[in-house]
Protein backbone atom coordinates (compact mmCIF):
# COMPACT_ATOMS: atom_id res chain seq x y z
CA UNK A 1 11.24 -17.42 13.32
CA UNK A 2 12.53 -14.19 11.53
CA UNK A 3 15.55 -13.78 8.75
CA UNK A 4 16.70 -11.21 11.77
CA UNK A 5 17.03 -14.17 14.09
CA UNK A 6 19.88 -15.72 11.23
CA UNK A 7 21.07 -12.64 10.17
CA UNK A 8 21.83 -9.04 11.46
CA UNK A 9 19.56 -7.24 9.27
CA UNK A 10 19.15 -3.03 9.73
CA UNK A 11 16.24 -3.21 11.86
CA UNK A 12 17.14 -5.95 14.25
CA UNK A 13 20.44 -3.41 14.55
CA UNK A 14 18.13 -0.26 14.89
CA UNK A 15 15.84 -1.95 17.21
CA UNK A 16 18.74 -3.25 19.59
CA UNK A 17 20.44 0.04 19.59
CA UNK A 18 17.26 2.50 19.83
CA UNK A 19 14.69 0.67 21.69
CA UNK A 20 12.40 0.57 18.40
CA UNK A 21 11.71 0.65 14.95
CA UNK A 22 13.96 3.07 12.95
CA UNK A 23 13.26 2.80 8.87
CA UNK A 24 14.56 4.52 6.02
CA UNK A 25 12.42 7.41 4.39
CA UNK A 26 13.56 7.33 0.49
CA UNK A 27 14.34 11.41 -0.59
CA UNK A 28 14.96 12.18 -4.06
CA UNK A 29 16.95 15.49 -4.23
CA UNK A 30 17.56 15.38 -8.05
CA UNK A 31 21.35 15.24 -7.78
CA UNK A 32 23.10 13.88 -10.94
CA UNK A 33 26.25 12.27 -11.30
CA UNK A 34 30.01 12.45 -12.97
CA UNK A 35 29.17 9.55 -15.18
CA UNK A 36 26.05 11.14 -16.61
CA UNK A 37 26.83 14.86 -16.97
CA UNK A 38 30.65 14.31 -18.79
CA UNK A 39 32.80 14.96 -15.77
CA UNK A 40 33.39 10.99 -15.85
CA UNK A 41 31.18 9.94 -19.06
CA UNK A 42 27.56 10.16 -20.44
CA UNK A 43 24.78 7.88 -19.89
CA UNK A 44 25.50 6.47 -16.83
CA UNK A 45 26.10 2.80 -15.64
CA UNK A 46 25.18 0.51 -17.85
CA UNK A 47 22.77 -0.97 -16.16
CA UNK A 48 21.52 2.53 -14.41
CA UNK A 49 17.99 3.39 -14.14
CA UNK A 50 16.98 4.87 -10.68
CA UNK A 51 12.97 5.11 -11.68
CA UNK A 52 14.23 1.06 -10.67
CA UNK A 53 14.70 1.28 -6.96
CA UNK A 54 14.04 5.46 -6.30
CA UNK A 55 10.10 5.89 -5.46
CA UNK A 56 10.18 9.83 -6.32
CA UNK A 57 12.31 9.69 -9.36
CA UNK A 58 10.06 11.97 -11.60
CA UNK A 59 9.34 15.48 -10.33
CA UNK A 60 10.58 15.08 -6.50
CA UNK A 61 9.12 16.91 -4.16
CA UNK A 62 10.80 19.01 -1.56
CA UNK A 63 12.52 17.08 1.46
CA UNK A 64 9.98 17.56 3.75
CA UNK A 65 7.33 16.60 1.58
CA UNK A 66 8.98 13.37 0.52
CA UNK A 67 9.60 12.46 4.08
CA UNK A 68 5.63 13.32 4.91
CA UNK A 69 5.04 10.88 2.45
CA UNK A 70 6.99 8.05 3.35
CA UNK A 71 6.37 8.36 7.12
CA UNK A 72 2.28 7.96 6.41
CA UNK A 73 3.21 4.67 4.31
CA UNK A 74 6.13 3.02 7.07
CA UNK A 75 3.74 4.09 9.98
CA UNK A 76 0.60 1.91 8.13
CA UNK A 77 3.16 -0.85 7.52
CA UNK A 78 5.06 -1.10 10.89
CA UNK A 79 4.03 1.19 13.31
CA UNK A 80 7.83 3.12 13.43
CA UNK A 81 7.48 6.53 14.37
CA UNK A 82 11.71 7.50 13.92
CA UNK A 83 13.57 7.44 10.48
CA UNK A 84 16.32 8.09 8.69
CA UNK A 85 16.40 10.61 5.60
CA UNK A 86 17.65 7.96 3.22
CA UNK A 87 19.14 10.41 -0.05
CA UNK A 88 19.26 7.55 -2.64
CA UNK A 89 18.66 8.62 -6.10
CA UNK A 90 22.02 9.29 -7.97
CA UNK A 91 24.85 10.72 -6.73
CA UNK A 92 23.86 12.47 -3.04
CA UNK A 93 27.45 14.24 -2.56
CA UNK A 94 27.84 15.32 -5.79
CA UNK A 95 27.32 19.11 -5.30
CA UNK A 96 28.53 21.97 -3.22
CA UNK A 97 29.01 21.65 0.40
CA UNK A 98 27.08 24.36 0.95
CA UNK A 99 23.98 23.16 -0.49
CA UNK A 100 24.61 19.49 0.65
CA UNK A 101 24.44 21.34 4.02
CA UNK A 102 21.01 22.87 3.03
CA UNK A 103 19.67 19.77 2.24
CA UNK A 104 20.73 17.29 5.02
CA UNK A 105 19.64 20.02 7.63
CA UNK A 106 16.37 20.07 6.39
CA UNK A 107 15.92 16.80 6.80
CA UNK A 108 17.18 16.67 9.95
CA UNK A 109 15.05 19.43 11.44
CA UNK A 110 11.67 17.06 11.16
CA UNK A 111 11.43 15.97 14.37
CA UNK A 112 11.30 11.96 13.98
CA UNK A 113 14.05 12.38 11.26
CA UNK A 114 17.18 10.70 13.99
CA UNK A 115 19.73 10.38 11.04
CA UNK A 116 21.04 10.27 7.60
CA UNK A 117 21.98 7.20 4.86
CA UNK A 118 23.77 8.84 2.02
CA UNK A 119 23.94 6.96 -1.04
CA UNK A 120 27.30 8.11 -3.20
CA UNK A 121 29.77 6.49 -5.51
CA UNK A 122 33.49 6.12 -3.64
CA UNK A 123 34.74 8.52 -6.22
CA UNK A 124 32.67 11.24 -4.88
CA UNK A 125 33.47 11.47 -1.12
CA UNK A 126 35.73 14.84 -0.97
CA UNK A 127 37.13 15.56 2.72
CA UNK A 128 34.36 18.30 3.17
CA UNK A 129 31.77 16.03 2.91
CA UNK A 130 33.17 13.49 5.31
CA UNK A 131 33.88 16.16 7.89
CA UNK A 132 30.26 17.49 7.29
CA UNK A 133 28.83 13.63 8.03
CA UNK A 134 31.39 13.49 10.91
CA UNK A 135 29.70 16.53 12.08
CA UNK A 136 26.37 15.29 12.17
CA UNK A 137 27.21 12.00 13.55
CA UNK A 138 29.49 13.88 16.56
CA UNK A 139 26.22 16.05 17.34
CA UNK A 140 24.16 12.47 17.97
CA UNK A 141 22.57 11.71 14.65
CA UNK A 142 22.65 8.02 13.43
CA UNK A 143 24.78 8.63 10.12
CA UNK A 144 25.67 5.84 7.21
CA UNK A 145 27.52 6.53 4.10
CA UNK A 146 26.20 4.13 1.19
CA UNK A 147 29.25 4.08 -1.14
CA UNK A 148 28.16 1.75 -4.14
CA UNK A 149 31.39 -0.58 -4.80
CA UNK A 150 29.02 -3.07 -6.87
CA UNK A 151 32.11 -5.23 -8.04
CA UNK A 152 36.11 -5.49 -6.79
CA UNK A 153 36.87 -6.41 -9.83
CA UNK A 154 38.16 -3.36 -11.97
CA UNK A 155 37.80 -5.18 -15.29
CA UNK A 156 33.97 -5.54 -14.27
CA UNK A 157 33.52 -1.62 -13.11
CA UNK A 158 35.15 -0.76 -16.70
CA UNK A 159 32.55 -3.20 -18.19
CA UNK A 160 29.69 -1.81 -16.84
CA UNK A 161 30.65 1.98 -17.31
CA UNK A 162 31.13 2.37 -14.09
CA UNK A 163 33.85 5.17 -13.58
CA UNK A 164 35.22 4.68 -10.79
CA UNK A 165 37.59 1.38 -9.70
CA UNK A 166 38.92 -0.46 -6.44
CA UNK A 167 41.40 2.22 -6.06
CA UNK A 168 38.87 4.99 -5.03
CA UNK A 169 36.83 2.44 -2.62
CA UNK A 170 39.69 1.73 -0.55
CA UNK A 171 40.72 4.95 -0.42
CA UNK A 172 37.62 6.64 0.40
CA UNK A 173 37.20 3.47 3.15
CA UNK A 174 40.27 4.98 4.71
CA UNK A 175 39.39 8.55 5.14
CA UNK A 176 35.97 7.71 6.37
CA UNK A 177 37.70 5.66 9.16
CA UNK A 178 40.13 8.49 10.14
CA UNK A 179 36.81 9.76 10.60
CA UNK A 180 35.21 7.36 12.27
CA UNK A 181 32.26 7.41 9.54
CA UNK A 182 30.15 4.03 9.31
CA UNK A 183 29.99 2.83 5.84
CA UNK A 184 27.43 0.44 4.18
CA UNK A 185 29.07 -1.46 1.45
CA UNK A 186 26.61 -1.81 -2.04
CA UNK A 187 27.44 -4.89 -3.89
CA UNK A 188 25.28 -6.15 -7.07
CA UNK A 189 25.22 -9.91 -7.64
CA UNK A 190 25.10 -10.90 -11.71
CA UNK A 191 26.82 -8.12 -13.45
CA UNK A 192 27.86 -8.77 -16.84
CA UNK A 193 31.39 -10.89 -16.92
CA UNK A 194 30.93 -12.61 -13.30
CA UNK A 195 29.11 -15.24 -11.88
CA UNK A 196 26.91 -15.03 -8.82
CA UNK A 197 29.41 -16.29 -6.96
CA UNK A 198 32.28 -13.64 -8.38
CA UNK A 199 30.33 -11.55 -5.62
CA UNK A 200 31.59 -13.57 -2.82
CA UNK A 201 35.42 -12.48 -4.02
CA UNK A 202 34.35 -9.01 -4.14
CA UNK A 203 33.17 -9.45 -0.16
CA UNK A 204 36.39 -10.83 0.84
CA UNK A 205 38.43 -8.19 -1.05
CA UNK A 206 36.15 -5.39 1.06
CA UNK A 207 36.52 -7.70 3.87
CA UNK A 208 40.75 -7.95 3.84
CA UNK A 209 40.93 -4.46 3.68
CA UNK A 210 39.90 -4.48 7.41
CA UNK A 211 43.60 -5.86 8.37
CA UNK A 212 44.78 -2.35 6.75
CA UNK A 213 41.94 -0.25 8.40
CA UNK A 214 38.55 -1.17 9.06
CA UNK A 215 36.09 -3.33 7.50
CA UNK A 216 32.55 -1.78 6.42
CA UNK A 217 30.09 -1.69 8.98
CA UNK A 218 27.19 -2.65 6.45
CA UNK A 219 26.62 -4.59 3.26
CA UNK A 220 23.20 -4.17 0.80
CA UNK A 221 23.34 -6.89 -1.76
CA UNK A 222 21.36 -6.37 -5.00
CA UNK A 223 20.45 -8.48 -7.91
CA UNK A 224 21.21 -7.03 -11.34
CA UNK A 225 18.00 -5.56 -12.99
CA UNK A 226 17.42 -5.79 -16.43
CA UNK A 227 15.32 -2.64 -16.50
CA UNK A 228 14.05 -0.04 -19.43
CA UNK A 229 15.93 3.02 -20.50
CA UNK A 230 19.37 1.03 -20.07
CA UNK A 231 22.14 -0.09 -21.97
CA UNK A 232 21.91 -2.88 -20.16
CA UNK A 233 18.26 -3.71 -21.47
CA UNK A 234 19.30 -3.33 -25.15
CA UNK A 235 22.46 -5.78 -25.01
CA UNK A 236 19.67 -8.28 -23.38
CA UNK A 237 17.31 -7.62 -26.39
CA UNK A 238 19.98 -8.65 -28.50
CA UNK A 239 20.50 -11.94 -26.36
CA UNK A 240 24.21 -10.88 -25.03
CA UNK A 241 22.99 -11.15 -21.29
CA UNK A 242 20.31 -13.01 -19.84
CA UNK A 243 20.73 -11.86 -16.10
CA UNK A 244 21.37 -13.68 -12.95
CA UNK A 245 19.23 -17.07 -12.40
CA UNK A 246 17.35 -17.23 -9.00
CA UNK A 247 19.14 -20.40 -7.47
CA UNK A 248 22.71 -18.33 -8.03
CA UNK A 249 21.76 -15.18 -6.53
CA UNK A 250 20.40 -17.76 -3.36
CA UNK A 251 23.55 -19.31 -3.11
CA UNK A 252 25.81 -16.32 -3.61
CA UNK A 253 23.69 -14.63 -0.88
CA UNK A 254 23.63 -17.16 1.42
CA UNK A 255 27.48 -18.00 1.34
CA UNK A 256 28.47 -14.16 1.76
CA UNK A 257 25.92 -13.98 5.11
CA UNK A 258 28.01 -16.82 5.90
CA UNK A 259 30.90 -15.65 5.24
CA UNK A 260 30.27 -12.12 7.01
CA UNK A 261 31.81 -11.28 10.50
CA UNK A 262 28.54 -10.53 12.91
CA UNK A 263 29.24 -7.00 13.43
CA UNK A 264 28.28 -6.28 10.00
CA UNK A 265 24.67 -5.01 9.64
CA UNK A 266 23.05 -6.27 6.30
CA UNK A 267 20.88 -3.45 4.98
CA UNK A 268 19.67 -5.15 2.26
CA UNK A 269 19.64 -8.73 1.38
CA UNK A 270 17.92 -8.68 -2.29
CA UNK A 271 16.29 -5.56 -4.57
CA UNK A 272 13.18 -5.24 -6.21
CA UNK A 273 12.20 -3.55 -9.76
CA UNK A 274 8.61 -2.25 -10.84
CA UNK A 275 7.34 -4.63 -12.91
CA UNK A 276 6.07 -2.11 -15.84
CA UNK A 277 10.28 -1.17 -16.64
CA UNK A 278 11.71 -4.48 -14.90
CA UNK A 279 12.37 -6.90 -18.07
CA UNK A 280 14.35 -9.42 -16.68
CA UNK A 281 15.24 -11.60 -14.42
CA UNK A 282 11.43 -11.37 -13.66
CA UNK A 283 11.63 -12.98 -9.99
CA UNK A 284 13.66 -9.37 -9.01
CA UNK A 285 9.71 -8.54 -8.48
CA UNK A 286 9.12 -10.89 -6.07
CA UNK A 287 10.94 -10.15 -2.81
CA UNK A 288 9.48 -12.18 -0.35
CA UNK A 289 10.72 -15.20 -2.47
CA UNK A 290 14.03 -14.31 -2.61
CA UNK A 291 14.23 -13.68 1.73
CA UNK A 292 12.86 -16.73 1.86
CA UNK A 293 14.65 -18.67 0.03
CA UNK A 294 17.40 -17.03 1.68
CA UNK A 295 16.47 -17.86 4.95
CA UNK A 296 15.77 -21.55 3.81
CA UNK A 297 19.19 -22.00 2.12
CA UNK A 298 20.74 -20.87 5.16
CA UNK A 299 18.79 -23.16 7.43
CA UNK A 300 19.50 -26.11 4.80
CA UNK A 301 23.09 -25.43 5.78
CA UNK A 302 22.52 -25.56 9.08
CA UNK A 303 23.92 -22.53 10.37
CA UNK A 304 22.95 -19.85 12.75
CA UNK A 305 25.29 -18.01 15.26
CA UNK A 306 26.62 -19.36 17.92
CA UNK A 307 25.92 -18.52 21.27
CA UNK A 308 29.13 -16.85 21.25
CA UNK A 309 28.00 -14.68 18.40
CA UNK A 310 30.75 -16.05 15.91
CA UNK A 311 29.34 -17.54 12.47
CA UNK A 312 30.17 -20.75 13.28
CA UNK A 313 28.81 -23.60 11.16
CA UNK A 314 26.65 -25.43 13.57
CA UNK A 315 24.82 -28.63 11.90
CA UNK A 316 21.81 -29.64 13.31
CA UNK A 317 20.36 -32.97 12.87
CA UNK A 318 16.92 -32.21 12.57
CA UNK A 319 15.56 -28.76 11.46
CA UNK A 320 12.13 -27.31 11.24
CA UNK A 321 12.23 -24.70 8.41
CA UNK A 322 8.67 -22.53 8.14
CA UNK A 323 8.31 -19.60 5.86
CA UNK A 324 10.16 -16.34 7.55
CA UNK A 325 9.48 -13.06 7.95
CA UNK A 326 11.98 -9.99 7.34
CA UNK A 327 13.09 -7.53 9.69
C-alpha cells in the first residue's frame, strides 16, 4: 500500500492527469521579499531561513542550469522524465513583470519543463502577474500558485513577523479564481502561540471561503523548523519555544487529510531541514517517519475514501497496517 492510495498526494494527481511521473525541479532565482528589504519590514519571518527547504540558496545558478541539475537527481530517483519549474526561494513575484516574464519563459523553453509552481506570499500577487500565470496556463502549461497563508489567525501572522494577514489571502484567493488560477494553500503546523491542532482552524477558515468563491485546489503542510540564522532559533536558545512535538504534528496532519474535500491535491504532507542548521524539533530530519506515521494514524482511524470518493469515515474491524511508501 502507498500514502497515495489514502490520500491525494501531487503525484498520484500528476500521474492520473498526465499518464506519468511529473516532479518539481527546485529554481532559486534570488528574488527577495517586502519583509526583508523595508517595503514591509527587515529580517524576514521570524522563523525564515530558506538555506532550510531551498537546495540552491547560496550562489544560484542560472534557470537552466538549476533545472539540469535537478532533472539528473529526480531521473536517478524515479525515472520521471517531465517537471515543473518549481520557483521556491523567497518571494517569486516580487519583481517586474517584465523580468518575471524573462524568467518563467526560460524555464519553460526546456523541453520536459510542462509547467510552473510559483511560491509567493498573498500580499504579492498584483493583477499582472495573475494575468501572466493565466496566460501560461491558457497556452497548456500545468500552472500552480503557492501562496504561503501559514496561519488564519492574524494575531499569529503579526507574531511571527509575517506582514501580511487573512485579509490579503482571501483577497488574492478571489482574483486568482476570476482567473481561474489553481492555488496550493501553505500552512505551517507549530508556530509560536498555537497548538498543532490551531492548524486544523486555519484549514477550515481556507476551506469556508469556498461558499464565497472557491476553495484552494492544493494544501502543503509544514512543520515549524527551528533552524540557524533565525529569530526564531534565538527565542528557542533562550527556552521561550520548544517547537512542535512529533505526536501533535501526526494528529494535526492526520485530522486535516481527514477533514479535506478529495479534490484537494496535498503537495506536501510534512518538511524536512538539513541537519547541520536544523536545531529543533530534530525528527523535522526524518521524513519518512513522519509519512509514516501519517499513514498509520490514518489507518488507526480507520478511514480511507469511499468508493464514492467522499472522505467518509469507514471503520474497519480488522486492519493490516505495513510501513508505506510516498507518492
Amino acid at each position: 500500500m502507498q500514502l497515495a492510495d489514502q490520500v491525494n498526494t501531487f503525484g498520484r494527481h500528476m500521474k492520473i492527469k498526465y499518464g506519468h511521473r511529473v516532479h518539481k525541479v527546485s529554481i532559486n532565482a534570488s528574488f527577495t521579499c517586502p519583509n526583508r528589504d523595508g517595503t514591509k519590514g527587515l529580517g524576514g519571518c521570524t522563523f525564515c531561513n530558506n538555506a532550510s527547504f531551498s537546495p540552491n540558496s547560496k550562489q544560484p545558478p542560472t534557470v537552466a542550469q538549476q533545472i539540469e541539475v535537478g532533472r539528473q537527481v529526480i531521473r536517478k530517483r524515479t525515472g520521471a522524465r517531465h517537471y515543473l519549474a518549481y520557483f521556491q526561494a523567497y518571494t517569486n513575484t516580487y519583481a517586474d513583470i517584465d523580468y518575471l516574464k524573462q524568467l518563467y519563459d526560460d524555464a519553460l523553453q526546456e523541453p520536459d519543463v510542462i509547467g510552473l509552481s510559483v511560491g509567493t506570499r498573498p500580499d504579492c500577487v498584483p493583477d499582472p502577474v495573475l494575468d501572466l500565470l493565466a496566460e501560461y496556463q491558457a497556452q497548456g502549461h500545468e500552472v500552480w500558485l503557492e501562496l504561503g497563508l501559514q496561519s488564519a489567525n492574524d494575531s499569529t501572522l503579526e507574531r511571527v513577523n509575517r506582514g501580511h494577514g487573512w485579509a490579503e489571502y482571501q483577497d488574492a484567493i478571489l482574483r486568482c479564481q476570476l482567473r481561474g488560477l489553481q492555488v496550493c494553500t501553505h500552512l505551517i503546523v507549530g508556530l509560536p502561540g498555537e497548538t498543532a491542532m490551531d492548524s486544523v482552524a486555519s484549514l477550515d477558515r481556507v476551506l469556508e471561503l469556498g461558499e464565497q468563491a472557491t476553495n484552494t485546489q492544493g494544501l502543503k503542510l509544514h512543520p515549524l523548523h527551528i533552524v540557524k540564522g533565525t529569530q526564531l532559533a534565538r527565542q528557542w536558545k533562550k527556552g521561550l519555544w520548544s517547537g512542535v512535538p512529533f505526536d501533535d504534528y501526526v494528529e494535526a496532519a492526520v485530522e486535516i487529510i481527514r477533514r479535506t474535500p478529495p479534490e484537494i491535491t496535498f503537495h506536501r504532507l510534512t518538511g524536512t531541514a538539513e541537519r547541520s542548521i536544523l536545531l529543533a524539533p530534530q525528527w523535522c530530519a526524518r521524513k519518512w517517519d513522519v509519512l509514516n506515521a501519517i499513514a498509520l494514524g490514518l489507518a488507526g482511524k480507520g478511514w480511507q475514501r469511499a468508493s464514492d470518493g467522499s472522505n467518509e469515515l469507514i471503520l474497519q474491524e480488522e486492519q493490516s497496517i505495513p510501513i508505506l511508501q510516498y507518492a
